[in-house]
C-alpha atoms as a PDB file:
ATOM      1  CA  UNK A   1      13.973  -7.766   9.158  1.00  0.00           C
ATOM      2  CA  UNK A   2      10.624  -7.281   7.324  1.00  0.00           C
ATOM      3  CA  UNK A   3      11.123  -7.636   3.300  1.00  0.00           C
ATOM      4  CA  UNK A   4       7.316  -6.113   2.719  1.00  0.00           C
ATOM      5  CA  UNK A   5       8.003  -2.772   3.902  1.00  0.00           C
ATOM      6  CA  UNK A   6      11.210  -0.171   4.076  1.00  0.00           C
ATOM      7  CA  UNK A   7      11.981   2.943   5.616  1.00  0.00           C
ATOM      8  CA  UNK A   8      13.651   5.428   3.169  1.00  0.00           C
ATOM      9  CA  UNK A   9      14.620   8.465   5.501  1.00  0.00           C
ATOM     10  CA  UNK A  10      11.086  10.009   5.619  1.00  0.00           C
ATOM     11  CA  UNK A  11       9.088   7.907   2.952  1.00  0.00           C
ATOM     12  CA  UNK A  12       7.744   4.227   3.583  1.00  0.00           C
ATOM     13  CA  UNK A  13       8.133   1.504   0.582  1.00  0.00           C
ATOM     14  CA  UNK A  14       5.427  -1.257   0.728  1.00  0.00           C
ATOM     15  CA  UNK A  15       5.564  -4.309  -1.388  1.00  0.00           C
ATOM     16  CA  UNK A  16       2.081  -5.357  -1.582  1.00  0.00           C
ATOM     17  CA  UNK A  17      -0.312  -7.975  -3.401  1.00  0.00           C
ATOM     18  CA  UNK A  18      -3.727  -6.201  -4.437  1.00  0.00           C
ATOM     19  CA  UNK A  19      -6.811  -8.673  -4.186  1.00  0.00           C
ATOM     20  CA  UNK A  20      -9.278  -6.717  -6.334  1.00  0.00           C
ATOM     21  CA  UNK A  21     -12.886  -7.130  -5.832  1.00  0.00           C
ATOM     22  CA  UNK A  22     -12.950  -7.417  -2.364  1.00  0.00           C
ATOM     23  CA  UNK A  23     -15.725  -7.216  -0.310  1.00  0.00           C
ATOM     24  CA  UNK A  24     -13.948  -4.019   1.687  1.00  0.00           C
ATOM     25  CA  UNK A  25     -10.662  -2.337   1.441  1.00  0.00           C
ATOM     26  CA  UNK A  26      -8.411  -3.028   3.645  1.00  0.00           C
ATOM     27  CA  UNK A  27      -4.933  -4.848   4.830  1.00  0.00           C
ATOM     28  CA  UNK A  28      -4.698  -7.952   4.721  1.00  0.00           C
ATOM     29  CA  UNK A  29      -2.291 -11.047   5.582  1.00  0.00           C
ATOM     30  CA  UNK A  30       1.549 -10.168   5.516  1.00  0.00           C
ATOM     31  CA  UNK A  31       3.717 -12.995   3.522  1.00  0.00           C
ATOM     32  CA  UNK A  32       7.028 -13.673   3.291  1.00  0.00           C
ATOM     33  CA  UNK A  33       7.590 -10.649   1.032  1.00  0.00           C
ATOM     34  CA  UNK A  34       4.468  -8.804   1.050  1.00  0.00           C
ATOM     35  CA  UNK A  35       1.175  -7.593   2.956  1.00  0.00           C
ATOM     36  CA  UNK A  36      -1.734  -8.533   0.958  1.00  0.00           C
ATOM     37  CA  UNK A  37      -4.405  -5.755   0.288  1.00  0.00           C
ATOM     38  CA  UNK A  38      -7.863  -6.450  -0.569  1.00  0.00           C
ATOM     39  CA  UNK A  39      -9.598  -3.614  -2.485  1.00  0.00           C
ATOM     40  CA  UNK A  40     -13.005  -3.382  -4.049  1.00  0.00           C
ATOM     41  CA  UNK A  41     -12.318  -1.771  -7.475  1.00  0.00           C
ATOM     42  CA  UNK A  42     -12.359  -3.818 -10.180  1.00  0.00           C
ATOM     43  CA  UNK A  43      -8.906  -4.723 -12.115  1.00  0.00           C
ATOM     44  CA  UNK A  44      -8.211  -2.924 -15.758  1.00  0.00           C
ATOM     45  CA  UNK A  45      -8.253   0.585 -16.980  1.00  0.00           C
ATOM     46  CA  UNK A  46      -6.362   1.705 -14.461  1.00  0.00           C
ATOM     47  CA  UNK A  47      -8.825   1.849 -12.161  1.00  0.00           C
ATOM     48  CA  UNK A  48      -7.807  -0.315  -9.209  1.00  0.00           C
ATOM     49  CA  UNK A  49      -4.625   1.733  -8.990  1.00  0.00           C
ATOM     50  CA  UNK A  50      -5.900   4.670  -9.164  1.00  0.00           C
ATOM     51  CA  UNK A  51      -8.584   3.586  -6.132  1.00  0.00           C
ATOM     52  CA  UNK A  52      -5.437   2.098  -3.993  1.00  0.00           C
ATOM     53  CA  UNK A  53      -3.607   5.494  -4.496  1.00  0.00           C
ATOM     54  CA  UNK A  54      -6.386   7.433  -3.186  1.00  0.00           C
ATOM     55  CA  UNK A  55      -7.353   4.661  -0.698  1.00  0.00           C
ATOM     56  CA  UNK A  56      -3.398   4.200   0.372  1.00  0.00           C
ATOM     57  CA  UNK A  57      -3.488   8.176   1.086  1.00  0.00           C
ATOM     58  CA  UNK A  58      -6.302   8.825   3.602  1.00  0.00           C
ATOM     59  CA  UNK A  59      -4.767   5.376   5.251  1.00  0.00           C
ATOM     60  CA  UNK A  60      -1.463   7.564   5.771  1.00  0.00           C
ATOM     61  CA  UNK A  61      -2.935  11.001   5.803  1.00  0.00           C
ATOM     62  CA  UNK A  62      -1.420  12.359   2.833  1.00  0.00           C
ATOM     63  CA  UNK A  63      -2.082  14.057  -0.327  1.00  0.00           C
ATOM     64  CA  UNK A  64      -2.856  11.414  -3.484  1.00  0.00           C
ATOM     65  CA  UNK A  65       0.568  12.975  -4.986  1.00  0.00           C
ATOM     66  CA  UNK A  66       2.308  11.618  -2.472  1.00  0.00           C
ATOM     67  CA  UNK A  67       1.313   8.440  -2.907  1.00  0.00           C
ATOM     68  CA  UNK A  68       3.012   6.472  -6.312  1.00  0.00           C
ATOM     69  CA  UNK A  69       3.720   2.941  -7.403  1.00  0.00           C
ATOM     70  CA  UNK A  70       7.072   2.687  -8.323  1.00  0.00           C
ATOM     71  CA  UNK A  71       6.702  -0.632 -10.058  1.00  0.00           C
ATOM     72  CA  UNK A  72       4.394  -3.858 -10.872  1.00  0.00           C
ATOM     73  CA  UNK A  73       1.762  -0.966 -12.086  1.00  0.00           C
ATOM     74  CA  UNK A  74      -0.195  -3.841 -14.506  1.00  0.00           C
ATOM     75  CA  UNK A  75       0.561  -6.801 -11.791  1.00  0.00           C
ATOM     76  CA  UNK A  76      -0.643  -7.619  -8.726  1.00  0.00           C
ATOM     77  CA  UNK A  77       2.383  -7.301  -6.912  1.00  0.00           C
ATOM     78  CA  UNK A  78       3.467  -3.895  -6.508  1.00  0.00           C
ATOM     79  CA  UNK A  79       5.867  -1.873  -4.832  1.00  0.00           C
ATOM     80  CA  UNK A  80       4.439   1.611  -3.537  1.00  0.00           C
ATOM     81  CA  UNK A  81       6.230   4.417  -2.077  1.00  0.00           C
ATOM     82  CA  UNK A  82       4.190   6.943   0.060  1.00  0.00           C
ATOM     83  CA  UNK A  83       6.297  10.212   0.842  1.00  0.00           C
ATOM     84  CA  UNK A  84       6.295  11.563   4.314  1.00  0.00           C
ATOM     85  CA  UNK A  85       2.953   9.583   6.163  1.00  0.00           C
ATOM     86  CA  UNK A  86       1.583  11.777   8.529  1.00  0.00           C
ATOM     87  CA  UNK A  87       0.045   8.905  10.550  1.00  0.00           C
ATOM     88  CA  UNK A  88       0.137   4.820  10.637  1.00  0.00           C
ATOM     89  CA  UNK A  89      -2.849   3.037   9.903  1.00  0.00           C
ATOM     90  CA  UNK A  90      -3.950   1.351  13.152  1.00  0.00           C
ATOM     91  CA  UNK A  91      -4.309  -1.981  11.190  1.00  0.00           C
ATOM     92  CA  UNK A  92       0.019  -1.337  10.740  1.00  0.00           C
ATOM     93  CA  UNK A  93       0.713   0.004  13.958  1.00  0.00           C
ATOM     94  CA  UNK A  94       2.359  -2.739  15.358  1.00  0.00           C
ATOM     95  CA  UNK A  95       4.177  -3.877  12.024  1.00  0.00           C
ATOM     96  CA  UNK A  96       5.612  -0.862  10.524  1.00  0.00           C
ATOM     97  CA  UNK A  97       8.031   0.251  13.496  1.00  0.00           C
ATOM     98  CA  UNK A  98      11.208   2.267  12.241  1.00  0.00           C
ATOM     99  CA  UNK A  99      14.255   0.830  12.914  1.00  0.00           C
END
């Protein structure tokens, strides 16, 4: 069983590590107990959550709102829960299957 990712009825829990300052956004490498994400916004000020909230909801086609991290909000491991996806990233496709 995967220990970066968990279906909750219809919402999907990841457990990722955010690379900051990245050349591009985008998944990365999945560990043990996480999938790496690389994003380009800097760390601090809240700013590289807030751009892998927005970034994590056009991956899943969802509204930011339904989008939150749930914990590790000042760390670089965090868990996020996105409520109802409305479509798998084709980088996931593969790796996220329910069940």
């Amino acid at each position: 069983m995967s220990r970066w990712f968990r279906w909750e009825d219809d919402d999907l829990l990841l457990w990722v590590r955010v690379k900051p300052r990245s050349t591009r956004d985008a998944f990365d490498q999945i560990e043990a107990d996480s999938i790496a994400l690389r994003i380009t916004a800097p760390p601090g000020d809240g700013k590289a959550n807030r751009h892998i909230l927005a970034w994590l909801a056009r991956q899943f086609r969802v509204a930011k709102s339904a989008v939150r991290i749930e914990n590790g909000d000042r760390s670089k491991r965090k868990r996020i829960r996105i409520s109802g996806p409305r479509r798998i990233p084709e980088a996931l496709e593969n790796r996220l299957a329910r069940r």
